[in-house]
N, C-alpha and C. Protein backbone atom coordinates (compact mmCIF):
# COMPACT_ATOMS: atom_id res chain seq x y z
N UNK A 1 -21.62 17.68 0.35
CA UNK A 1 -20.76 17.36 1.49
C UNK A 1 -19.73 16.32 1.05
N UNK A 2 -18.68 16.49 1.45
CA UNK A 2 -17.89 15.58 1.20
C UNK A 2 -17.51 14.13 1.68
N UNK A 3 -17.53 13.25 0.81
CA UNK A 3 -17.36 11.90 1.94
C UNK A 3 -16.64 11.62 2.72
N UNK A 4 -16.49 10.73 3.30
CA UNK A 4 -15.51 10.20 4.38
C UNK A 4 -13.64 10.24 3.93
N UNK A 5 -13.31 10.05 2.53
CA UNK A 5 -12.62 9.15 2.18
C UNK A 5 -11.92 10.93 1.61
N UNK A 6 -12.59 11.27 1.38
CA UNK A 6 -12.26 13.02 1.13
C UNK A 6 -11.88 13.55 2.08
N UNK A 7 -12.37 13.68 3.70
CA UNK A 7 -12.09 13.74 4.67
C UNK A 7 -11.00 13.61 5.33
N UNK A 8 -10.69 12.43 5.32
CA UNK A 8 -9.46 11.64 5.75
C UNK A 8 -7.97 11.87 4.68
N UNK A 9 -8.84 12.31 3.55
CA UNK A 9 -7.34 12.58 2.84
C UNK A 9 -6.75 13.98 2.95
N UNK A 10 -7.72 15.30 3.45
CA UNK A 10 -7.38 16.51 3.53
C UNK A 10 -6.98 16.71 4.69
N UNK A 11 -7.53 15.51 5.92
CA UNK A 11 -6.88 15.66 7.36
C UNK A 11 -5.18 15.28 7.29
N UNK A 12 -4.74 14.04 6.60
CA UNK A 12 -3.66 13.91 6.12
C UNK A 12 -2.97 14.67 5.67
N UNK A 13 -3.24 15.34 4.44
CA UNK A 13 -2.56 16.56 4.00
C UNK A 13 -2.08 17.29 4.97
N UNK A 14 -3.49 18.34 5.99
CA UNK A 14 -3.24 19.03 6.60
C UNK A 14 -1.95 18.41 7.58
N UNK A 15 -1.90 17.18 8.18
CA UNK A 15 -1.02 16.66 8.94
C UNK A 15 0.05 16.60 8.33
N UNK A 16 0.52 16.11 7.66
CA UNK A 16 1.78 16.21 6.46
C UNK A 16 2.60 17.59 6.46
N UNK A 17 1.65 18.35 5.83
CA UNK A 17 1.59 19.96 5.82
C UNK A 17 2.24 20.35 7.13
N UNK A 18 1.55 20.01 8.29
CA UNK A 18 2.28 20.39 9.40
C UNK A 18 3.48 20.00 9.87
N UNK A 19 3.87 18.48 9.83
CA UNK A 19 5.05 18.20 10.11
C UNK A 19 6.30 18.66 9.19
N UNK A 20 5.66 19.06 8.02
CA UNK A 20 7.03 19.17 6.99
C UNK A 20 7.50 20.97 7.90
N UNK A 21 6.23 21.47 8.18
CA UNK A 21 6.89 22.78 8.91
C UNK A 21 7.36 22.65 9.96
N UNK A 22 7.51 21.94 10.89
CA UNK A 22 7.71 21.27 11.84
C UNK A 22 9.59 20.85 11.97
N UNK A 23 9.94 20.25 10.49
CA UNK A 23 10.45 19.48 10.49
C UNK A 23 11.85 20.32 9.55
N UNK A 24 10.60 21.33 8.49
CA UNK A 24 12.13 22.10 8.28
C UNK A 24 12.24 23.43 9.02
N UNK A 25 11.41 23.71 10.17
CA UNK A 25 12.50 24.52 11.38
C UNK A 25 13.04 23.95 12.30
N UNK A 26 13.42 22.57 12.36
CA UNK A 26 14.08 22.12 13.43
C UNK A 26 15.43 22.06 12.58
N UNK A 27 15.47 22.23 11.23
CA UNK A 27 16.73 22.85 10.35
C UNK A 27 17.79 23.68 10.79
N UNK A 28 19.23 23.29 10.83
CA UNK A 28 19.99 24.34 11.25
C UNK A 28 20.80 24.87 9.57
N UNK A 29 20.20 25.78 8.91
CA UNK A 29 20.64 26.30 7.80
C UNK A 29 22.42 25.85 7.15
N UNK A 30 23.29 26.01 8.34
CA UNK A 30 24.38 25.15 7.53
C UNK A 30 24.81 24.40 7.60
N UNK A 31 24.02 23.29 8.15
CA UNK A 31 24.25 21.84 7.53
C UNK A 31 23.06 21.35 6.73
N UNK A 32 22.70 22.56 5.62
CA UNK A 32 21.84 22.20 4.34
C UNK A 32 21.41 21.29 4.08
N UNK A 33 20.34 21.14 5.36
CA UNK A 33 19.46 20.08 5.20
C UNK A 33 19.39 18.84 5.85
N UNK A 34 20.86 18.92 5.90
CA UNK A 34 20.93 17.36 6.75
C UNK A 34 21.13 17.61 8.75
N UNK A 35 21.20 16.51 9.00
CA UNK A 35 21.10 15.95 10.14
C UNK A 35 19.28 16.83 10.78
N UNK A 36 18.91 16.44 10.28
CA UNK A 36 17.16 16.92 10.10
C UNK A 36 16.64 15.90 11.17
N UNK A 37 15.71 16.74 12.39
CA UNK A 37 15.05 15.67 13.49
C UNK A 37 14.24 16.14 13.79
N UNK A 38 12.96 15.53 13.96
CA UNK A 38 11.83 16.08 15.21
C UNK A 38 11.82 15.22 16.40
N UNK A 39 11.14 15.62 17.60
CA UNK A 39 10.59 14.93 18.78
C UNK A 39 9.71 15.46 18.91
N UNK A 40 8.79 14.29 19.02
CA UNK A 40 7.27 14.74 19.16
C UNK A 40 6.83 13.72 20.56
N UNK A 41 5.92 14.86 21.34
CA UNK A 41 5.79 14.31 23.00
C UNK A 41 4.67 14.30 22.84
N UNK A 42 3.94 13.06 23.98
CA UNK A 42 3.32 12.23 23.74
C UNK A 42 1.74 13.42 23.70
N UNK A 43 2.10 14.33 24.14
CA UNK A 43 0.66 15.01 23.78
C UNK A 43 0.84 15.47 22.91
N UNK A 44 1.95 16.25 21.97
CA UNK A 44 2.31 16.21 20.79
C UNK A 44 0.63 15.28 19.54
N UNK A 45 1.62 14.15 20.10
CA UNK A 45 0.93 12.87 19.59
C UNK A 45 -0.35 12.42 19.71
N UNK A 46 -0.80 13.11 20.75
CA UNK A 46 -2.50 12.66 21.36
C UNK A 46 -3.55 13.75 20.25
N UNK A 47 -2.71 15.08 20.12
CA UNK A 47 -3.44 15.95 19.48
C UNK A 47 -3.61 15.70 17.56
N UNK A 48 -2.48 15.03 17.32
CA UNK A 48 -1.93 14.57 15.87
C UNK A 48 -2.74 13.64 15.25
N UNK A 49 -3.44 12.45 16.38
CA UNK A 49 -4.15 11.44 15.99
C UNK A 49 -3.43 10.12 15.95
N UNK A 50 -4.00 8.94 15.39
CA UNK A 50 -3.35 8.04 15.79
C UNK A 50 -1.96 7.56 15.44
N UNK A 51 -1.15 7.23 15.85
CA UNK A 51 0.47 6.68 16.43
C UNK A 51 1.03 6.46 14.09
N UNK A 52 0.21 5.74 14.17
CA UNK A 52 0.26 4.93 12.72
C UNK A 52 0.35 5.94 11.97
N UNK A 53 -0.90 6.71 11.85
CA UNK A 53 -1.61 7.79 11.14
C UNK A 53 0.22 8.91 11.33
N UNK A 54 0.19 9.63 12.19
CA UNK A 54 1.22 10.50 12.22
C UNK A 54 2.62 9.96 12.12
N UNK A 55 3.01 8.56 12.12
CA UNK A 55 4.22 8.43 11.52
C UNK A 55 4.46 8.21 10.10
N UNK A 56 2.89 7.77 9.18
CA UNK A 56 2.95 7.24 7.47
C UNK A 56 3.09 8.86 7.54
N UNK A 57 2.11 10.18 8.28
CA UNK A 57 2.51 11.32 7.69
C UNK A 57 3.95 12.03 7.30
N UNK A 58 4.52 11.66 8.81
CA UNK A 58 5.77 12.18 9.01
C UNK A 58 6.77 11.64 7.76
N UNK A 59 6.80 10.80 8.21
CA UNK A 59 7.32 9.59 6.83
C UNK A 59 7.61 10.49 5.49
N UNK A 60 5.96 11.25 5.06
CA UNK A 60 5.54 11.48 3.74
C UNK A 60 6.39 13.09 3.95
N UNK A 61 6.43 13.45 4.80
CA UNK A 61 6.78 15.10 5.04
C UNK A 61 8.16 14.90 4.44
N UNK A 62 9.05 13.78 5.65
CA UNK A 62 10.44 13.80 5.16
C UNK A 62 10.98 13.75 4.12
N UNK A 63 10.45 12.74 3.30
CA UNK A 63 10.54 12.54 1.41
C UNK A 63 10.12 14.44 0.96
N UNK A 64 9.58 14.61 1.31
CA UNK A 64 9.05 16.11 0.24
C UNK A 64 10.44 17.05 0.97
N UNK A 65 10.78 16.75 2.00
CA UNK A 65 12.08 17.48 2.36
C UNK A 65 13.36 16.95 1.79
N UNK A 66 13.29 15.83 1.50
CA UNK A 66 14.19 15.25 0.33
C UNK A 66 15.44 14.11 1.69
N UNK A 67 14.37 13.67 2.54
CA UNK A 67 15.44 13.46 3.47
C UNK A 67 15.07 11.53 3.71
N UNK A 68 15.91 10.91 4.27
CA UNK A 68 15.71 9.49 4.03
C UNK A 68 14.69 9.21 5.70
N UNK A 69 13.63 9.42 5.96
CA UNK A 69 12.95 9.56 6.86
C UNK A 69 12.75 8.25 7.79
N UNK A 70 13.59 8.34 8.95
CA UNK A 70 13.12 7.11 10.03
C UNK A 70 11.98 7.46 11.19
N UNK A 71 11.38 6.71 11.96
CA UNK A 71 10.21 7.13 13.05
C UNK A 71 10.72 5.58 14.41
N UNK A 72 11.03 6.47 15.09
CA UNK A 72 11.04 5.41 16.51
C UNK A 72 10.50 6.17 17.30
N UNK A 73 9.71 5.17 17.97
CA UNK A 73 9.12 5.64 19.37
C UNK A 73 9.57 5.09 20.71
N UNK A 74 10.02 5.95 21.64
CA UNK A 74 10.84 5.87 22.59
C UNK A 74 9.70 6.49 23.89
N UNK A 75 9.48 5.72 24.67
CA UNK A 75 8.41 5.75 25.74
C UNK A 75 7.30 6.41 24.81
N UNK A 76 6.76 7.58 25.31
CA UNK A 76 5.61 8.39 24.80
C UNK A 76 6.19 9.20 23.79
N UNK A 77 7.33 9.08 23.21
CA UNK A 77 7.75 10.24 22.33
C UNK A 77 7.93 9.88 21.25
N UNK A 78 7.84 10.11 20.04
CA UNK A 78 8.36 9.64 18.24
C UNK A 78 9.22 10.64 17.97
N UNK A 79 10.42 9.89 17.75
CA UNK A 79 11.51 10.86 17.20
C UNK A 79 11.47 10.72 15.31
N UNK A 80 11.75 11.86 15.07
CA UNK A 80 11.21 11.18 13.12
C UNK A 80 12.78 11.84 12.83
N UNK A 81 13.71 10.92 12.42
CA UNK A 81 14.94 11.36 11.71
C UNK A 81 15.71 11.38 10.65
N UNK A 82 16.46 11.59 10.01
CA UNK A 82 16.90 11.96 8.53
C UNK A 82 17.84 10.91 8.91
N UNK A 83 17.98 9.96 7.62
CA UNK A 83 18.97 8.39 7.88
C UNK A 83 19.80 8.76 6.93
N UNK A 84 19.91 9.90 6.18
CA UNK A 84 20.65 10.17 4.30
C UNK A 84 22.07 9.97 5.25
N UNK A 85 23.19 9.23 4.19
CA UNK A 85 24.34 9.50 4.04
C UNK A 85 25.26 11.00 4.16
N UNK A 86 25.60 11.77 5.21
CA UNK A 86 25.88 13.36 5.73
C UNK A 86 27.31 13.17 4.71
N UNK A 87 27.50 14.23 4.08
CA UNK A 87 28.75 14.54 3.30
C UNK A 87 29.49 15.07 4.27
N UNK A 88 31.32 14.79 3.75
CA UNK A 88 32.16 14.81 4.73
C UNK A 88 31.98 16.23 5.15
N UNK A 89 32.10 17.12 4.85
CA UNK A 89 32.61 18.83 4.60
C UNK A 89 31.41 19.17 5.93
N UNK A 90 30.28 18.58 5.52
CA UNK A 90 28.71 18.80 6.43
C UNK A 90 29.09 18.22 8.28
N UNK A 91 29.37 17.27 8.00
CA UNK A 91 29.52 15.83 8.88
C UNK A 91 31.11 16.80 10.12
N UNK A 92 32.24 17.07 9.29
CA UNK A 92 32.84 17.78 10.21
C UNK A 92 32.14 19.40 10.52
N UNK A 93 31.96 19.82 10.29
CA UNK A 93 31.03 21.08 10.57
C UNK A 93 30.61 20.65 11.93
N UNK A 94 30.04 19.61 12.16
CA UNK A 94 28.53 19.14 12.97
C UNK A 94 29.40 19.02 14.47
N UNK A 95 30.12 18.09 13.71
CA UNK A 95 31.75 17.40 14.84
C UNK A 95 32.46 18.52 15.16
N UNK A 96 32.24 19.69 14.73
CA UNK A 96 33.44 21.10 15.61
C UNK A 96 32.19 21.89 16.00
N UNK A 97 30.73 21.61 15.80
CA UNK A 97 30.11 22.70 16.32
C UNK A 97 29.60 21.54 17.56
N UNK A 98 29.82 20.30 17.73
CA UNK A 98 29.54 19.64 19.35
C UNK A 98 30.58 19.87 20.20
N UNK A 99 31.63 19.71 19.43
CA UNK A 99 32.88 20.17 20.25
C UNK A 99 32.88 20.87 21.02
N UNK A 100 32.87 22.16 20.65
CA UNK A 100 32.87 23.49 20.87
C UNK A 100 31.25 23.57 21.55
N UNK A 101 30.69 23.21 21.90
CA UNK A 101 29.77 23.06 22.63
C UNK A 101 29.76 22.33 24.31
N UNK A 102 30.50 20.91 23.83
CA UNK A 102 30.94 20.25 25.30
C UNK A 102 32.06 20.89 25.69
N UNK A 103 33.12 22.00 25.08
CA UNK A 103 33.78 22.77 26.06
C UNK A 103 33.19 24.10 26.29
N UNK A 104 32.14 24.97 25.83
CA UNK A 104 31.58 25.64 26.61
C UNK A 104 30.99 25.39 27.75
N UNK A 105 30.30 23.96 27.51
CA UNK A 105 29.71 23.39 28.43
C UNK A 105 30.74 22.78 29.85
N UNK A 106 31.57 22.69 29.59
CA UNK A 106 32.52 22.04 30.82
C UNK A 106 33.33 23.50 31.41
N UNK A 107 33.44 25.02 30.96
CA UNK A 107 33.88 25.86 31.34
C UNK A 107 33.00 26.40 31.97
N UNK A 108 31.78 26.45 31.61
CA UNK A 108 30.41 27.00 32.55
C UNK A 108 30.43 26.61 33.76
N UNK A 109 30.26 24.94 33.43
CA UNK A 109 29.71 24.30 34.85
C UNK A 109 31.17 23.11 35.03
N UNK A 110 32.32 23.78 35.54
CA UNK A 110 33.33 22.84 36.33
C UNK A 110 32.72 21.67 37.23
């Protein structure tokens, strides 16, 4: 049987494991990689284990995604986000696809 300390490191994994999937389908393919986010709700979080425990994971996911990984928690929710420096070419992409979003959005609903 395996010890405790074995235990706790394959529950990790498995947690890790999950957020990195987690984390690269919240990916929008062409901005390659960047502007990378999760939100995780607070039952999210109840099922994940403790607060600490799932943000050192998250943390560890973002690095293997190659991304500069932040964790704030905002009421019951942990947002885990990519802090990397966005290249210009990426960065306007992002800025004409909100654009073009808040005027769909203002032609819908006058």
């Amino acid at each position: 049987m395996p010890d405790k300390d074995e235990l706790a490191r394959r529950r990790h994994e498995k947690l890790v494991e999950r957020l990195e999937s987690l984390m690269r389908a919240s990916l929008k393919p062409e901005y390659q990689g960047y502007y990378g986010q999760l939100v995780l709700s607070g039952d999210d979080l109840a099922e994940m284990g403790e607060l600490k425990d799932v943000r050192r994971a998250a943390r560890e996911a973002g690095h293997r995604l190659g991304w500069k990984p932040a964790t704030r928690l905002v009421g019951d929710r942990l947002f885990v986000l990519d802090k990397r420096e966005v290249p210009e070419e990426i960065q306007q992409l992002a800025e004409n696809a909100a654009a073009e979003a808040m005027d769909r959005a203002r032609r819908e609903h006058p």
